[in-house]
C-alpha atoms as a PDB file:
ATOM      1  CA  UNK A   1       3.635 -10.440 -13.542  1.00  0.00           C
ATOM      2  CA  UNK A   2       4.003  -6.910 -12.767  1.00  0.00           C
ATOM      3  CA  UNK A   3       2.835  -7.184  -9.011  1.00  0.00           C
ATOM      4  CA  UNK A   4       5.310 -10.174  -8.702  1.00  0.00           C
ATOM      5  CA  UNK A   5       7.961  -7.964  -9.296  1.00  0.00           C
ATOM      6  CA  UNK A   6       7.009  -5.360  -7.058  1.00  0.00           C
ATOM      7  CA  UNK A   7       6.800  -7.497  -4.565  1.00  0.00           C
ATOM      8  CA  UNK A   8      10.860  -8.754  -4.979  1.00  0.00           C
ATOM      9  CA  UNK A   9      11.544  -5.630  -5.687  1.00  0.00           C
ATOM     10  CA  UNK A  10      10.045  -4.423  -2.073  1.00  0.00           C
ATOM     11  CA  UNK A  11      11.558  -8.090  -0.434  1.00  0.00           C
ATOM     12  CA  UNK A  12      15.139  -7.039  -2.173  1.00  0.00           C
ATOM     13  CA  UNK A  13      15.165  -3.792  -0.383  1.00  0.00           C
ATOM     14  CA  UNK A  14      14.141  -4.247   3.060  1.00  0.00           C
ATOM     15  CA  UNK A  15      17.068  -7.382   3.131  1.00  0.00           C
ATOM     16  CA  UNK A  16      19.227  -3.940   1.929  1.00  0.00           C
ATOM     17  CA  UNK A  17      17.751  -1.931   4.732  1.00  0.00           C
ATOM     18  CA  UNK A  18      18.040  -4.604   7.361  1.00  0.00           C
ATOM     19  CA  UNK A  19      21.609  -6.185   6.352  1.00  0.00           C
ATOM     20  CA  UNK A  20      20.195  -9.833   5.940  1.00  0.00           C
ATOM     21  CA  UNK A  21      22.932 -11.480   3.329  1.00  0.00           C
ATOM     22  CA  UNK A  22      21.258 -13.715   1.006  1.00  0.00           C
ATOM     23  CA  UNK A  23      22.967 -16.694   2.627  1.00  0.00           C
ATOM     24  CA  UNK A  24      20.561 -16.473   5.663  1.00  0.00           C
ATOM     25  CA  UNK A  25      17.898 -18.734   4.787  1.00  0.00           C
ATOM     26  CA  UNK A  26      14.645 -16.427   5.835  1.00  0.00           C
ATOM     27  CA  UNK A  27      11.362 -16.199   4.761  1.00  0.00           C
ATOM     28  CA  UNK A  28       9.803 -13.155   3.358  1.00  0.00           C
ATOM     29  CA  UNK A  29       7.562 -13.179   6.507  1.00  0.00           C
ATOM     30  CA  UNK A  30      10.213 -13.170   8.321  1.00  0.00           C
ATOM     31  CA  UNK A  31      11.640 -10.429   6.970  1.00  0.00           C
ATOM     32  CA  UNK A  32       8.773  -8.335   6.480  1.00  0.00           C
ATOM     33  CA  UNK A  33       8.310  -8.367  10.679  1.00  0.00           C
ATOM     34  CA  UNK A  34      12.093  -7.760  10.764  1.00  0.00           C
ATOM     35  CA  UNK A  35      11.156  -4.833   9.244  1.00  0.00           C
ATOM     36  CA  UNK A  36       7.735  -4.156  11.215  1.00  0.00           C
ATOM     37  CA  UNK A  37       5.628  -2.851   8.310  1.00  0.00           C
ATOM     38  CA  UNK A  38       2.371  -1.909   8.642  1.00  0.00           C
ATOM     39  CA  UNK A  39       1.248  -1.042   5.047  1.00  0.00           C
ATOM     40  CA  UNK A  40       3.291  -3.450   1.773  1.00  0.00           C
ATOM     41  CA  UNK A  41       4.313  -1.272  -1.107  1.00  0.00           C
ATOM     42  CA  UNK A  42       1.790  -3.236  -3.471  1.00  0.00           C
ATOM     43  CA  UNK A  43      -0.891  -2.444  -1.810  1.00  0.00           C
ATOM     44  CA  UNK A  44      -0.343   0.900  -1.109  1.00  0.00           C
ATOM     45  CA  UNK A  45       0.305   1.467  -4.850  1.00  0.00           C
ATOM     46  CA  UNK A  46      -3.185   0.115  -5.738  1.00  0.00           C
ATOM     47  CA  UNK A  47      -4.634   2.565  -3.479  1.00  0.00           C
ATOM     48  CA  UNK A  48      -3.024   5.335  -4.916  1.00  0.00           C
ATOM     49  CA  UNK A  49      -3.962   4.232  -8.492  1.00  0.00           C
ATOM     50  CA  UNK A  50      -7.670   3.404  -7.602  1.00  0.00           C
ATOM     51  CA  UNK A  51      -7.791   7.591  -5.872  1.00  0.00           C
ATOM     52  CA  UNK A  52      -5.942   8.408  -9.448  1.00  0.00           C
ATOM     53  CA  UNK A  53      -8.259   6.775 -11.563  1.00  0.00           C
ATOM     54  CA  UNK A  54     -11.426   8.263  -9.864  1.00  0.00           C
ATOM     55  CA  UNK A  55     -10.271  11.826  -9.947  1.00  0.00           C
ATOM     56  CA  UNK A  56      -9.527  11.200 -13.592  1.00  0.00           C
ATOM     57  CA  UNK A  57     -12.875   9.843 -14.121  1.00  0.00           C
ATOM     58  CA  UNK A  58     -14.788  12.419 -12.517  1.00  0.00           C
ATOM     59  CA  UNK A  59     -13.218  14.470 -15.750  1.00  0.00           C
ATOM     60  CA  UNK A  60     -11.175  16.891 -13.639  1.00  0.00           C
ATOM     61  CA  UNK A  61      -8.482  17.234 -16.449  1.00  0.00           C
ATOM     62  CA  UNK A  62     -10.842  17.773 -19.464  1.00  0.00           C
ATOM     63  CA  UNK A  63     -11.775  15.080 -21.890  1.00  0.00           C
ATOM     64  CA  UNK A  64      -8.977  14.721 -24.031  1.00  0.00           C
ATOM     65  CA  UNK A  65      -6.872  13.172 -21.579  1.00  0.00           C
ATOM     66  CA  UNK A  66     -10.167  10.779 -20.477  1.00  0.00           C
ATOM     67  CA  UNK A  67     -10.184  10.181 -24.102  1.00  0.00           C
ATOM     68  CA  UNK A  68      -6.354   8.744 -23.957  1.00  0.00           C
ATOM     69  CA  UNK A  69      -6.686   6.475 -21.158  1.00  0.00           C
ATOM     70  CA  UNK A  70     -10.457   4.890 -22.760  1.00  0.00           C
ATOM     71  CA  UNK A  71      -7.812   4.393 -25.712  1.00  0.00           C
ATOM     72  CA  UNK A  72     -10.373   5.015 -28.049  1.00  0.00           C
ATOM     73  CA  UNK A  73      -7.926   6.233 -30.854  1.00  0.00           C
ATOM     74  CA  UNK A  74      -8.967   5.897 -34.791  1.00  0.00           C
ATOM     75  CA  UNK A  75      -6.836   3.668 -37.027  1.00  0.00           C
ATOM     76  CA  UNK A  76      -5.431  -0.069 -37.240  1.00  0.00           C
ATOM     77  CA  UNK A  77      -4.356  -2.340 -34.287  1.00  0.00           C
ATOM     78  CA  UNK A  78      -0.762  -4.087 -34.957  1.00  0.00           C
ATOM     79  CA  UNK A  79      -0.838  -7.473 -34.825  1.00  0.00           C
ATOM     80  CA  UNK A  80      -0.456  -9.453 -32.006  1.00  0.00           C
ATOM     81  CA  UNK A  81      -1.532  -9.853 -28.562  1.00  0.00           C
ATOM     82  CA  UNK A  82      -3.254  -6.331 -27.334  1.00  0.00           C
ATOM     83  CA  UNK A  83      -1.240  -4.563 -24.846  1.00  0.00           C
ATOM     84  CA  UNK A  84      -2.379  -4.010 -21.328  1.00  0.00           C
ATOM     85  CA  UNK A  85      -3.062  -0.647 -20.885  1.00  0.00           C
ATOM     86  CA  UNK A  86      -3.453   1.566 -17.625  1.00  0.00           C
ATOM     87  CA  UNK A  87      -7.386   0.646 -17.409  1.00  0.00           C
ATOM     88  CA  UNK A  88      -6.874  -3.113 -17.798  1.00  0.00           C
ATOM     89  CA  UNK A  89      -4.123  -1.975 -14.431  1.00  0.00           C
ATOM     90  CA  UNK A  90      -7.214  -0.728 -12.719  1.00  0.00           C
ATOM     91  CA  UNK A  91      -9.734  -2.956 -13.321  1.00  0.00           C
ATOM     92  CA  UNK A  92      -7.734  -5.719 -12.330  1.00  0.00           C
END
């Protein structure tokens, strides 16, 4: 869900950058080699997050903040569906 909108969000801008009004009927491909991009915005932000996650791992910053993104925290879970966290991010 999240990804989708990164990915409209990315779309959305280069029609900005490029001045393509919504009326012209083009493809995202299209647009995307209007805009001759090497690297998409997605995929660069899974890269950074993957090089984030293993320099937190490696327990650079101590282990209290390892110990909030494990999410092992004492006490009752709310009812409902479980959140996604920044691990479930990762591992996906």
């Amino acid at each position: 869900m999240v990804q989708k909108k990164i990915q409209t969000f990315e779309l959305w801008c280069y029609r900005r950058f490029l001045k393509v009004p919504w009326t012209e009927k083009k493809n995202s491909k299209e647009i995307v080699q209007m805009a001759d991009v090497w690297e998409r915005l997605l995929q660069q932000l899974m890269k950074r997050q993957l090089r984030y996650a293993g320099h937190i791992m490696r327990g650079s910053w101590g282990p209290l903040l390892q110990l909030s993104l494990e999410g092992k925290i004492e006490g009752k879970r709310g009812q409902g569906r479980p959140r996604r966290n920044w691990m479930d991010n990762v591992k996906e």
